[in-house]
Protein backbone atom coordinates (compact mmCIF):
# COMPACT_ATOMS: atom_id res chain seq x y z
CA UNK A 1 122.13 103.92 112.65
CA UNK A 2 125.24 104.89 114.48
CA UNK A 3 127.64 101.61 115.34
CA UNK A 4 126.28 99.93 112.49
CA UNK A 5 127.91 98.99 109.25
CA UNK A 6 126.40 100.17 106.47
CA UNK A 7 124.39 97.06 105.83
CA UNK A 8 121.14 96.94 105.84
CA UNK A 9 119.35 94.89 108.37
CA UNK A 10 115.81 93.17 107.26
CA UNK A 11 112.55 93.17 109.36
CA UNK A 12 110.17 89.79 108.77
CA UNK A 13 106.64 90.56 108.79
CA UNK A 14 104.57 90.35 111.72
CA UNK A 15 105.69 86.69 113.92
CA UNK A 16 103.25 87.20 116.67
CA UNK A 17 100.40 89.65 117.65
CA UNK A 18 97.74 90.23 120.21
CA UNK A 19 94.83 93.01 120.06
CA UNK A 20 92.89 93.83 123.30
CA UNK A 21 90.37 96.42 124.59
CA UNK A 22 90.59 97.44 128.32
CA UNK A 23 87.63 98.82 129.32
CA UNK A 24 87.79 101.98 132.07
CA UNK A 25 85.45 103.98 133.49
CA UNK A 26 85.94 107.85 135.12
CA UNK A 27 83.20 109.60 137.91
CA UNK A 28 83.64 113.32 138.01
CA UNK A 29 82.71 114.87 141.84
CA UNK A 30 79.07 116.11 142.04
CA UNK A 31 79.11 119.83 143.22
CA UNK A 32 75.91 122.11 144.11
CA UNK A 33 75.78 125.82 144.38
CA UNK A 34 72.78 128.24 145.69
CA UNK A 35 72.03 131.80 144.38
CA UNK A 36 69.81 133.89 147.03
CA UNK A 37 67.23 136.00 144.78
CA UNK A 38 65.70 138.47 147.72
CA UNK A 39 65.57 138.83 151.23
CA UNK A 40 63.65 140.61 153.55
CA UNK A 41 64.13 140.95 157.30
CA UNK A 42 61.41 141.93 159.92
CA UNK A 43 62.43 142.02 163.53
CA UNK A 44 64.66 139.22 163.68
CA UNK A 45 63.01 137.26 161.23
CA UNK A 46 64.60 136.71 157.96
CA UNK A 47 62.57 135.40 155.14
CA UNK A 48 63.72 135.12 151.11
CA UNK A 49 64.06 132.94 148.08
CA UNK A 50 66.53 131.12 146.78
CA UNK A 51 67.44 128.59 144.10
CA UNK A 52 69.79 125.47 144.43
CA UNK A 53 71.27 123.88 141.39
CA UNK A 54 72.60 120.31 142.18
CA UNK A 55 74.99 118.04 139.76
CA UNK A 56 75.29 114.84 140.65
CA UNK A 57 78.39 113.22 139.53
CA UNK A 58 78.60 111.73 135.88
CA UNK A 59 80.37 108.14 135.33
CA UNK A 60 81.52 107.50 132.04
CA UNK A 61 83.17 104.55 130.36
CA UNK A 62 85.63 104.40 127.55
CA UNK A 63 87.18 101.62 125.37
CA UNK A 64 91.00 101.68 125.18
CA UNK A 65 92.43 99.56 122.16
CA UNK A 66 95.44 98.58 122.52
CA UNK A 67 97.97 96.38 120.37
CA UNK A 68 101.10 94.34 120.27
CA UNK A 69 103.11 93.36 117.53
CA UNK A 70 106.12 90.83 117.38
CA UNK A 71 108.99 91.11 114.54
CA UNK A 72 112.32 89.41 113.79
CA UNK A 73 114.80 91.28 112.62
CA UNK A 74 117.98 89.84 110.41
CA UNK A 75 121.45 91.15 109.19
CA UNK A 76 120.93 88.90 106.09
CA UNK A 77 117.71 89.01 103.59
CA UNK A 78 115.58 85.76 104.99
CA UNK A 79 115.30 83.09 102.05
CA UNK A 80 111.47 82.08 101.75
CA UNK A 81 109.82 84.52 104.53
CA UNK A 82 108.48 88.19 103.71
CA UNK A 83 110.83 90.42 104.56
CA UNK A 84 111.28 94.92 103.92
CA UNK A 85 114.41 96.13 104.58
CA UNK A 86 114.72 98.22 107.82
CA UNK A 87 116.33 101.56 106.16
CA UNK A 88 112.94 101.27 103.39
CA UNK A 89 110.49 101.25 106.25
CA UNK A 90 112.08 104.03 107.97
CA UNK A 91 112.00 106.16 104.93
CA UNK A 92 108.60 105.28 104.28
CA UNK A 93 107.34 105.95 107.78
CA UNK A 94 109.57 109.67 107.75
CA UNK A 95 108.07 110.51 104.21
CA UNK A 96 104.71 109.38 104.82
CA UNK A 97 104.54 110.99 108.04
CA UNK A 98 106.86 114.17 106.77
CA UNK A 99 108.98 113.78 109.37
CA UNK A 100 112.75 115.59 109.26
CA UNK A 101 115.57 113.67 109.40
């Protein structure tokens, strides 16, 4: 924590929160392609087979959870609230997550 003095600050537990979903949905573009099997031409008549494979488009819909969390942070230790300090959550979240320093 460059600029600060060396002590420690204290984070309070969660004041405020709010969880949500947001709901979205996606459509792909349909596409359709057609393979020619045989032809034959007689005079100038052309006659043949062929196949046409058609995907219409696809819709799908996804859930996207999303959350906020409020915290108060103080240069002194709080008397009577639950408090960690700052430089022990950051070392937990680096060694937990084995993150380099």
């Amino acid at each position: 924590m460059a600029g600060v003095s060396q002590k420690d600050v204290y984070i309070t537990v969660v004041v405020d929160e709010d969880n949500w979903t947001k709901v979205q949905t996606v459509t792909t573009g349909g596409n359709s392609s057609t393979t020619t099997y045989s032809g034959t031409v007689t005079g100038n008549t052309v006659s043949g087979t062929a196949s046409t494979n058609y995907n219409p488009p696809q819709t799908t819909t996804y859930n996207k959870p999303s959350s906020l969390k409020i915290i108060m942070t103080f240069h002194e230790k709080p008397e009577g609230l639950i408090s960690y300090s700052a430089r022990f959550v950051r070392n937990s979240i680096r060694k937990t997550h084995k993150l380099d320093e």
